[in-house]
Structure formats: structure tokens, C-alpha cells
Protein backbone atom coordinates (compact mmCIF):
# COMPACT_ATOMS: atom_id res chain seq x y z
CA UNK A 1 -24.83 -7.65 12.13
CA UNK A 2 -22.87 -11.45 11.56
CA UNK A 3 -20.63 -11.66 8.60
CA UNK A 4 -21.76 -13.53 5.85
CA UNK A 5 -19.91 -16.39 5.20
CA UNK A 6 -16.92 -16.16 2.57
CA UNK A 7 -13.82 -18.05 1.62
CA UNK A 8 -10.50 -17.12 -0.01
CA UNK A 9 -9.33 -18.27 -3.40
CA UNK A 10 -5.73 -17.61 -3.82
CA UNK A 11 -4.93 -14.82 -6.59
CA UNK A 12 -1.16 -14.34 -5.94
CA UNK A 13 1.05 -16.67 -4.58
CA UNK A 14 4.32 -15.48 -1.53
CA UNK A 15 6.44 -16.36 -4.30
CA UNK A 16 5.32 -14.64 -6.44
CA UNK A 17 5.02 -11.65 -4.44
CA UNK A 18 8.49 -12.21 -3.06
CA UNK A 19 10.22 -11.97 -6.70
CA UNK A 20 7.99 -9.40 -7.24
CA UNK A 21 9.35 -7.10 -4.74
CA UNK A 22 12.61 -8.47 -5.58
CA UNK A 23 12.14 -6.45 -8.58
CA UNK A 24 10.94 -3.83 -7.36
CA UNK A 25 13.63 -3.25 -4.79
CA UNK A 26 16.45 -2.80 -7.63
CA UNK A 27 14.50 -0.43 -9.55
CA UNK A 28 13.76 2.13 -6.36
CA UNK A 29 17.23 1.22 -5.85
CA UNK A 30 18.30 2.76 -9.11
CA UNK A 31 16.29 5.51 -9.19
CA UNK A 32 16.85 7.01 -5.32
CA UNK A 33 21.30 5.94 -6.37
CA UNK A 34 23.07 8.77 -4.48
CA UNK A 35 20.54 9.54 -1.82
CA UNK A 36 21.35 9.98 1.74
CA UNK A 37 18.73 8.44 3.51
CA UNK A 38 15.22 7.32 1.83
CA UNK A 39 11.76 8.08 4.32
CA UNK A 40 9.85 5.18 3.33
CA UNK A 41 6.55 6.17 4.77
CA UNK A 42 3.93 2.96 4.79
CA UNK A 43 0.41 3.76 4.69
CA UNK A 44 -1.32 1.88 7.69
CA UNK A 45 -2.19 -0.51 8.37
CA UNK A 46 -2.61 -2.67 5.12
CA UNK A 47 0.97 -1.98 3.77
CA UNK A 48 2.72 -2.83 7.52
CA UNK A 49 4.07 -6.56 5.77
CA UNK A 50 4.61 -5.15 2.54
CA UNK A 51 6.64 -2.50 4.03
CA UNK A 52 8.68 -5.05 5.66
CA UNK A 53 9.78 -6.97 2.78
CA UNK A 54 10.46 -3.97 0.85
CA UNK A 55 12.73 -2.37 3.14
CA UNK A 56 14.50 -5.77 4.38
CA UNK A 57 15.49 -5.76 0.09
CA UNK A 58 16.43 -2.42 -0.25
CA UNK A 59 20.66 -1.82 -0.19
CA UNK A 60 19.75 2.19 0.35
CA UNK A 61 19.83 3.64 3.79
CA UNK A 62 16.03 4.26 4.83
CA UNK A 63 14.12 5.59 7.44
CA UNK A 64 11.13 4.32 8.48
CA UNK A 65 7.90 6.38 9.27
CA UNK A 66 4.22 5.34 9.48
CA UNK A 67 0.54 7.52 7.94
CA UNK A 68 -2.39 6.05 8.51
CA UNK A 69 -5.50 6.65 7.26
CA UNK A 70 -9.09 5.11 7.28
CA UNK A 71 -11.66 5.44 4.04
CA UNK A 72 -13.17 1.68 4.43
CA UNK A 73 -14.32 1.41 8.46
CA UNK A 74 -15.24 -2.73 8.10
CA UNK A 75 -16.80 -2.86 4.74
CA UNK A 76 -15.76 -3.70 1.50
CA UNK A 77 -16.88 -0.13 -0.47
CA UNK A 78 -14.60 2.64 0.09
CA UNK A 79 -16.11 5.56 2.09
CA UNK A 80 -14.04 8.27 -0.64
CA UNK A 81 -13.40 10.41 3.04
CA UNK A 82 -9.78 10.32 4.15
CA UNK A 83 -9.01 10.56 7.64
CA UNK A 84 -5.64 11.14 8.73
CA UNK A 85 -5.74 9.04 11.95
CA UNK A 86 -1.42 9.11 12.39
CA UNK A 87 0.63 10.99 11.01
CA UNK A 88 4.57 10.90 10.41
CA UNK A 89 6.60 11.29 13.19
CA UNK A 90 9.21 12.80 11.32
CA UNK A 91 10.47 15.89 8.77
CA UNK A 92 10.19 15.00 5.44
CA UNK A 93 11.20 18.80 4.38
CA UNK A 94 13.96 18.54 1.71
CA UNK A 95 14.08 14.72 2.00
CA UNK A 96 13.61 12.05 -0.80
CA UNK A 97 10.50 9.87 0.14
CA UNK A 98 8.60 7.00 -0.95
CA UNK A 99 5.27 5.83 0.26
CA UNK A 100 4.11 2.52 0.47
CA UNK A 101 0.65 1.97 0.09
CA UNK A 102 -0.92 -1.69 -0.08
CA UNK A 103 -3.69 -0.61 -2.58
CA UNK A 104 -4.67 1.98 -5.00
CA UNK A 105 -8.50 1.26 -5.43
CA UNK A 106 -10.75 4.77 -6.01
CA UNK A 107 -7.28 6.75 -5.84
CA UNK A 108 -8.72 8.62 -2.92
CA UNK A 109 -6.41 7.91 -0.07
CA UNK A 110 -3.09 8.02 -2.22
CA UNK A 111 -4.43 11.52 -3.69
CA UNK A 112 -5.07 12.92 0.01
CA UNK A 113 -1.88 11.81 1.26
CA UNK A 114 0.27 13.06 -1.68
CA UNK A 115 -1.63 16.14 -1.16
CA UNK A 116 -0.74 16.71 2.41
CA UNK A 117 2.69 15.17 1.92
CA UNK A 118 3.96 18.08 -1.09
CA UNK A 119 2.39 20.50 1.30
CA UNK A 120 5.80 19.92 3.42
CA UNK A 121 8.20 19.92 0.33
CA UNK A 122 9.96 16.89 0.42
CA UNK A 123 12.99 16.63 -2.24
CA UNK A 124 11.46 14.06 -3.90
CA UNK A 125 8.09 12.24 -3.53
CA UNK A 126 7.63 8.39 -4.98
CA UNK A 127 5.04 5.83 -4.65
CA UNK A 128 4.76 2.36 -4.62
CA UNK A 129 1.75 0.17 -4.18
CA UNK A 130 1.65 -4.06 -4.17
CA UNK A 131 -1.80 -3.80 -5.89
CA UNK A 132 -3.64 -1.45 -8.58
CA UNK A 133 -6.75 -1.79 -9.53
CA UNK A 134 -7.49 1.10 -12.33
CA UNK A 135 -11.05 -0.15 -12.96
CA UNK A 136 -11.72 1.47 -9.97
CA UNK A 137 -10.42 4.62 -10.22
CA UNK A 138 -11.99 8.01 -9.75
CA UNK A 139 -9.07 10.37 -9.21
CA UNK A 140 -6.17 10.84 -11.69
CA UNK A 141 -3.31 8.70 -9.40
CA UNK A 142 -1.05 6.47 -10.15
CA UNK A 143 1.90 4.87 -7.65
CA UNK A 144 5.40 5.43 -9.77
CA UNK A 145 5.62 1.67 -9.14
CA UNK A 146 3.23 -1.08 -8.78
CA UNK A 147 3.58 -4.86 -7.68
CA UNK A 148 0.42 -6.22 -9.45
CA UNK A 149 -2.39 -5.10 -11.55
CA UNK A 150 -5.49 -6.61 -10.20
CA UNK A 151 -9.35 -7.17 -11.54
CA UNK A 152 -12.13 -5.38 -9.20
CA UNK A 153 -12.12 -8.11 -6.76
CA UNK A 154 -12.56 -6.93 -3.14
CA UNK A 155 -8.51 -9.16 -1.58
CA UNK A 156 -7.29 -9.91 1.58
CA UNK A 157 -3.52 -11.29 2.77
CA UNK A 158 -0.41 -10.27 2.95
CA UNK A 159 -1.17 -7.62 5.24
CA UNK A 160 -4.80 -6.09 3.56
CA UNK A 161 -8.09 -7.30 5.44
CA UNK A 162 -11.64 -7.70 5.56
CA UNK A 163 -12.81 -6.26 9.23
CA UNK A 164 -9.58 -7.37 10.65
CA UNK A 165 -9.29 -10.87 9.03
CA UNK A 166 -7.24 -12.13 6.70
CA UNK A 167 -4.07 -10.05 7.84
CA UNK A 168 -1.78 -12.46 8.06
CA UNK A 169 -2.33 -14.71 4.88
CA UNK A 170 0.97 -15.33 2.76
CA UNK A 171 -0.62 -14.70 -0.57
CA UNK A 172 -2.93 -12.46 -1.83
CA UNK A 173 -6.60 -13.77 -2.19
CA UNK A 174 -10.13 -13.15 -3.32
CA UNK A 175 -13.29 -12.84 -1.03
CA UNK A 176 -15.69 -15.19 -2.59
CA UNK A 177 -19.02 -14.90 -0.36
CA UNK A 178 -20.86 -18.52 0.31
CA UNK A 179 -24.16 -19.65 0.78
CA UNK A 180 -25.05 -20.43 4.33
């Protein structure tokens, strides 16, 4: 089935996100002070640049680790089933960790993954995601910190896509379909 048509109107500009998770950096900063080593676990594969930028600002020592998951396949409706398709490499047991997710839309994904993360009793268990959008929201979640409240707009950039396009965008933008 082709792809209809679409462009991408700029919603949040790489400078914008940049200060953003500027900010962000000194608060998880703050609140993880005194820790030994943070697991920053990124939720694949949309959160792989925002990951990157995070970490690269945080003056903690971290650990890197990688989860990923699949609830969209290649359309733009969440399917609300969680697949763990990777899992963490390493043990998280007694550890303080922060997840990284690029987007909390239905609240399905970050839900499962909490879930199965507290099931191996970390020390401490934080989120962060760039984007929220509550309108969508079916289960009770909510990332400790968020880059950006957004409007239910289906986005791409800055790491998220739409079937594999629109990865490597600087900015966050809007999918705006087109007539043929």
C-alpha cells in the first residue's frame, strides 16, 4: 500500500530542544546527587538521539543500556500491545535508573516497561520523556520529567518516525498529510 503524501511543519525547534535538555540535565542531576553510577536505559528506537544528548549533559557517572519495544508496527495509531523485542543487557537490581522514552502517547509502553522493570527491584526507578501528550492517555503514567507537552498531533524528528522516515530531522515536526 504507497504512503500518502505528507509534509512536516516544524513544532519544536534543535534549540529549543537543546536548552531544553539543558534543563533537564541539572535537575536529574540534582535529584540522582550522591549516586554511584546512573543506568540510563533508552527505550528504542525513538529515544536513541535523545538519549544521546541527555547523557553527553549529564556530570553523573551513567551507564548505558537499551529496551526496546514495538506497539506502532508502521502506522500512526498505537497497537496498545507491548512487545519486548530487547531487553537490557544489564542488572538493574539495587541500582538507581532512569528511562528515557521519546514519547508518552496512550501510556501503554511506559506502563509495561515500568512494570517489568520494578519486577527486578532497582534502587530507584525515574523517567524522562522529550514529549507528553496527556490527551492521549489511557493508563495512569506519567515520566517524573518531561521535555515538552505536545497537542495530539501524530511528530516525527529528532529521533521519532513515521515507517522509518523522519529519523534524523533536527527539530521536532508535525505530519500534515497532502493532497496528491
Amino acid at each position: 500500500m504507497a504512503q500518502k503524501p505528507y509534509v512536516v511543519d516544524k513544532m519544536i525547534s534543535a534549540k529549543a530542544i537543546a536548552a531544553r535538555i539543558e534543563e533537564l540535565a541539572r535537575e536529574i542531576e540534582r535529584a540522582f546527587a550522591g549516586t554511584d553510577k546512573l543506568v540510563v536505559v533508552g527505550l528504542l528506537r525513538g529515544s536513541f538521539v535523545f538519549i544521546a544528548d541527555l547523557v553527553r549533559e549529564l556530570n553523573l557517572p551513567v551507564e548505558v543500556d537499551f529496551l526496546e519495544t514495538s506497539s506502532y508496527g508502521s502506522g500512526m495509531e498505537s497497537s496498545r500491545e507491548v512487545r519486548i523485542l530487547k531487553d537490557i543487557r544489564g542488572e538493574i537490581e539495587g541500582r538507581d535508573v532512569l528511562v528515557v522514552e521519546d514519547i508518552v502517547d496512550t501510556g501503554h509502553t511506559l506502563n509495561h516497561v515500568l512494570h517489568l522493570l520494578e519486577s527486578r527491584h532497582p534502587k530507584r526507578l525515574e523517567t524522562i520523556a522529550l514529549l507528553d501528550k496527556p490527551s492521549r492517555r489511557e493508563v495512569d503514567v506519567k515520566a517524573t520529567w518531561t521535555g515538552f507537552e505536545i497537542p495530539d498531533e501524530f511528530v516525527v524528528g529528532y529521533g521519532i518516525d513515521f515507517a522509518q522516515n523522519n529519523r534524523n530531522l533536527g527539530h521536532i515536526g508535525k505530519v500534515r498529510f497532502t493532497e496528491e
